[in-house]
Protein backbone atom coordinates (compact mmCIF):
# COMPACT_ATOMS: atom_id res chain seq x y z
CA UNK A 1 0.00 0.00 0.00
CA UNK A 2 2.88 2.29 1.12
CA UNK A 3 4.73 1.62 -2.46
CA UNK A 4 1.44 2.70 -4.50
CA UNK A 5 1.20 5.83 -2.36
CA UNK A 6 5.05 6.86 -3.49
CA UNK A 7 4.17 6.30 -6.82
CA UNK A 8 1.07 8.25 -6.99
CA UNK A 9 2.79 11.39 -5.19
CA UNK A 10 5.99 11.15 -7.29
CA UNK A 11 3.69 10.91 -10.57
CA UNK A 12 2.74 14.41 -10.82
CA UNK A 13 6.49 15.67 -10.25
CA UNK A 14 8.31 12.82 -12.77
CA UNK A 15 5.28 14.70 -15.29
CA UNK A 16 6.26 18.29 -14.87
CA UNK A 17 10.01 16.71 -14.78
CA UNK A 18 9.49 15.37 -18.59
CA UNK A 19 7.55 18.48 -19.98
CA UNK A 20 10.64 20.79 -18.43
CA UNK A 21 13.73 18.58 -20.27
CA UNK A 22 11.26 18.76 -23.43
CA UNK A 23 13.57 19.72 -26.51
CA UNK A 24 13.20 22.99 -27.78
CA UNK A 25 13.28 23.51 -31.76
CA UNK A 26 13.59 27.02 -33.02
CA UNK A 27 11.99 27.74 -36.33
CA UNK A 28 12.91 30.74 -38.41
CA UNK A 29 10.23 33.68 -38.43
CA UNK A 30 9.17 35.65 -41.56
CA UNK A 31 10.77 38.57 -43.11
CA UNK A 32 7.29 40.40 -43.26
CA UNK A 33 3.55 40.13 -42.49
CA UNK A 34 3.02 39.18 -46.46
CA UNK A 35 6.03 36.35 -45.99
CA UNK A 36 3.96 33.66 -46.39
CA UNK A 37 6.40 30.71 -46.87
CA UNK A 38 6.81 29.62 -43.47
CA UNK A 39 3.32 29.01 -43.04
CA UNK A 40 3.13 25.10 -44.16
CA UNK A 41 6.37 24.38 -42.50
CA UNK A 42 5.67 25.67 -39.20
CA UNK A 43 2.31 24.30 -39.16
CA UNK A 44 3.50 20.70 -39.85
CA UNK A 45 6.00 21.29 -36.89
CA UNK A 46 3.20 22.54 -34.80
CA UNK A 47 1.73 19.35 -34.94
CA UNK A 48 3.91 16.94 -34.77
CA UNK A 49 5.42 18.82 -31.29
CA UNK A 50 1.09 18.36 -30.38
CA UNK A 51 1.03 15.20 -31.32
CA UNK A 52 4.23 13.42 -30.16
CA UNK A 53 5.37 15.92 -27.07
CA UNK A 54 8.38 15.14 -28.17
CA UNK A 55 9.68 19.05 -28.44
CA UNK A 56 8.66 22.35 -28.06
CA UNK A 57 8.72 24.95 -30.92
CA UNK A 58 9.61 28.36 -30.69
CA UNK A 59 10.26 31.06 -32.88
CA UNK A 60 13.42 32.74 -34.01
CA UNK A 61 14.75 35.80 -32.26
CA UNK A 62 15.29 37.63 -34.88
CA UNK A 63 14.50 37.75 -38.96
CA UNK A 64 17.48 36.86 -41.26
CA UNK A 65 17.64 35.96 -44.78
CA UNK A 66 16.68 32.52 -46.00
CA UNK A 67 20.71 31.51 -46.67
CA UNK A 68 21.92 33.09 -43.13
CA UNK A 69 19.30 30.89 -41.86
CA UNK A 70 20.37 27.37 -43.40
CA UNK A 71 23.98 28.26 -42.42
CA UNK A 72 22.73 28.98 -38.70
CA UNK A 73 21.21 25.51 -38.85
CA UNK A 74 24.60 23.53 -40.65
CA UNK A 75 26.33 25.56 -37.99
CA UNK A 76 24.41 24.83 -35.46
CA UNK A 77 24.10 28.52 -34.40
CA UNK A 78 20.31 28.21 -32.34
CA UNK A 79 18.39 27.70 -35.38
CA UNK A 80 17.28 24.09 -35.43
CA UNK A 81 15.04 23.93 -38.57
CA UNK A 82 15.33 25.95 -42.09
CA UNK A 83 13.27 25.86 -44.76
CA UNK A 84 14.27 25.78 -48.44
């Protein structure tokens, strides 16, 4: 009975545990409101991270050109994903 007990308080706090070390993935942002581009992408990325809970997306700091942005991600300079 005592062993059931532990495992039922520790649930809750092995859960938060998991959802803090999720991965983060860091998309790139558009270079305007009209940049439409990055739409499809991010949306498939949006739910696969709702699906699976495997990562967390987030978006870029900052806007950069589409070829700064691929060399960020073969440089591994915080960008994680690129489209092209």
């Amino acid at each position: 009975m005592i062993k059931k007990l532990r495992i039922l308080v520790a649930a809750p706090g092995l859960l938060c545990l998991m959802a803090w070390a999720q991965p983060i993935v860091v998309h790139p942002i558009p270079q305007s409101a009209d940049d439409r581009r990055y739409d499809y992408p991010i949306a498939l990325l949006t739910l696969c991270a709702k699906q699976t809970g495997a990562f967390r997306l987030e978006p870029s700091a900052f806007r950069a050109p589409q070829g700064r942005y691929l060399r960020m991600v073969e440089n591994q300079q915080g960008l994680d994903v690129a489209v092209a």
